[in-house]
C-alpha atoms as a PDB file:
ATOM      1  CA  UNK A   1       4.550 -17.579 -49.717  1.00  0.00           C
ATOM      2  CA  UNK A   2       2.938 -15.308 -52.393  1.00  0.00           C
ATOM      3  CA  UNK A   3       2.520 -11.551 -51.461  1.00  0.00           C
ATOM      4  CA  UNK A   4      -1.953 -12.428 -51.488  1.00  0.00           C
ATOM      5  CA  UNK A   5      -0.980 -14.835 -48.562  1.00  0.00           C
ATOM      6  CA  UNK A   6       1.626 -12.744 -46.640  1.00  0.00           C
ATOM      7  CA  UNK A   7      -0.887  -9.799 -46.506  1.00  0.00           C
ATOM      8  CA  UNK A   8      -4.180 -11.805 -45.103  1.00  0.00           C
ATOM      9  CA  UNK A   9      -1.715 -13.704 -42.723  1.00  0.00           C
ATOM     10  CA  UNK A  10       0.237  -9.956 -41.938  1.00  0.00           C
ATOM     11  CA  UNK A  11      -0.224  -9.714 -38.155  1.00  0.00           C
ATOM     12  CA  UNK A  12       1.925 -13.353 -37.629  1.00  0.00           C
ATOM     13  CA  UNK A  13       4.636 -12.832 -40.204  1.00  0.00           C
ATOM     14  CA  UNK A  14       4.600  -9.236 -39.021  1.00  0.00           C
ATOM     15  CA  UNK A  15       7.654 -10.378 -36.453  1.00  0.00           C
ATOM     16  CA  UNK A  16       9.576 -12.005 -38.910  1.00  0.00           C
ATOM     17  CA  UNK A  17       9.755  -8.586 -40.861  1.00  0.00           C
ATOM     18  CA  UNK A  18      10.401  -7.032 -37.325  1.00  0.00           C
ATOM     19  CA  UNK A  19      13.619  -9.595 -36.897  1.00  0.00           C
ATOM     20  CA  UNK A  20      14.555  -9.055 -40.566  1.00  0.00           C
ATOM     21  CA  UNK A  21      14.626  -5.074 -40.881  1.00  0.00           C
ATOM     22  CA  UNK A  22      14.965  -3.634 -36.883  1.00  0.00           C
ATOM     23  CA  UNK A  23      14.595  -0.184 -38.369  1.00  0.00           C
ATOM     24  CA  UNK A  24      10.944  -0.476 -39.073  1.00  0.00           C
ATOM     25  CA  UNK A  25       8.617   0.501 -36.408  1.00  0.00           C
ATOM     26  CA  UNK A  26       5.532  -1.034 -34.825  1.00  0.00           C
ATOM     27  CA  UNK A  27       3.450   2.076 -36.887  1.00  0.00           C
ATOM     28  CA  UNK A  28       5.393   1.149 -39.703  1.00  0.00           C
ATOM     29  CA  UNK A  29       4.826  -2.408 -39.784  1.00  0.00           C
ATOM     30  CA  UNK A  30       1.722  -1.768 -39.307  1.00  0.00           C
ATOM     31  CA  UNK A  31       1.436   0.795 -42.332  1.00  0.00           C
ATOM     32  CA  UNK A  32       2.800  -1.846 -44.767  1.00  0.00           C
ATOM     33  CA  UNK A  33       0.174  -4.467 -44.030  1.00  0.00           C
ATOM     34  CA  UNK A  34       1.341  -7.128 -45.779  1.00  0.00           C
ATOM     35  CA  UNK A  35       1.404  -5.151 -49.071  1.00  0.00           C
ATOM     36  CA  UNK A  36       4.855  -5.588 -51.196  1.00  0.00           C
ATOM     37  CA  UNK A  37       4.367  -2.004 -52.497  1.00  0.00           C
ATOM     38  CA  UNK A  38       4.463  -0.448 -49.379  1.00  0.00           C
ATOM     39  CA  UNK A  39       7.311  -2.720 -47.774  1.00  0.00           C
ATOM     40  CA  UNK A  40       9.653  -2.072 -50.735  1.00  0.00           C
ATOM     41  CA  UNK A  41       8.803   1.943 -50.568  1.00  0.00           C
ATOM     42  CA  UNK A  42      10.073   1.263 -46.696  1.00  0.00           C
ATOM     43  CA  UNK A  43      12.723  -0.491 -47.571  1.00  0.00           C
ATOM     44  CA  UNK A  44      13.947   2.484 -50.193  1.00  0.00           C
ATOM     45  CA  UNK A  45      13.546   5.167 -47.418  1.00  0.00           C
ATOM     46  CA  UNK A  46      14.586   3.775 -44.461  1.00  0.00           C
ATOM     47  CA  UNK A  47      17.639   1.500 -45.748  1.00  0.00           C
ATOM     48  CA  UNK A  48      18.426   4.037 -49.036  1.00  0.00           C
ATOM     49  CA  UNK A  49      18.104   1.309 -51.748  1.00  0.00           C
ATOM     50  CA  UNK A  50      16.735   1.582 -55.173  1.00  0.00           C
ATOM     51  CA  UNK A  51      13.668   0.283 -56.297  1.00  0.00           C
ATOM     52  CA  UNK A  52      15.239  -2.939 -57.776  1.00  0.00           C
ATOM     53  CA  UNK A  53      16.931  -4.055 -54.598  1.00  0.00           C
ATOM     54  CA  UNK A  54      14.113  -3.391 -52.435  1.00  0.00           C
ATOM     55  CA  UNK A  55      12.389  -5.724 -54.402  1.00  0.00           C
ATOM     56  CA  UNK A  56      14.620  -8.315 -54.572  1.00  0.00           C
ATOM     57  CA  UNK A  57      14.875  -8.100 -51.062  1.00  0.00           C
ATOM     58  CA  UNK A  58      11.243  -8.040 -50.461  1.00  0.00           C
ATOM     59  CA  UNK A  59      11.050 -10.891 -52.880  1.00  0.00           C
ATOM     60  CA  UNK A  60      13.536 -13.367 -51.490  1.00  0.00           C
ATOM     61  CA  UNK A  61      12.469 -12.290 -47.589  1.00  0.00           C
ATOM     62  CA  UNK A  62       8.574 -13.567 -48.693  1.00  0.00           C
ATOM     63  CA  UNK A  63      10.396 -16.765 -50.351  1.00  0.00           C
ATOM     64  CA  UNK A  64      11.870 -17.537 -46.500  1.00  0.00           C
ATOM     65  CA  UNK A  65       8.371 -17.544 -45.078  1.00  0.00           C
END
């Protein structure tokens, strides 16, 4: 799923981000909105990764959906 389709469809894959990363809050989830920008900004905060790796991980968790 491309990141155009993962944001207009954010509030049903919004649980499979919940199950994937269990640090993110409801706000926070919420905050992201289905953008990748704002999900891999997340990701560098609340797991500590640089920018590359939050991508990739961003990248390969929209490739599962």
């Amino acid at each position: 799923m491309n990141w155009d389709q993962i944001e207009g469809k954010w509030t049903e894959v919004k649980g499979k981000a919940r199950a994937s990363w269990g640090e993110f809050t409801d706000d926070e989830l919420d905050q992201i909105g289905g953008k990748k920008d704002q999900l891999v900004g997340k990701l560098q905060q609340k797991y500590g990764l640089e920018r590359e790796e939050a991508e990739k991980r961003a990248d390969d968790w929209a490739n599962t959906l």
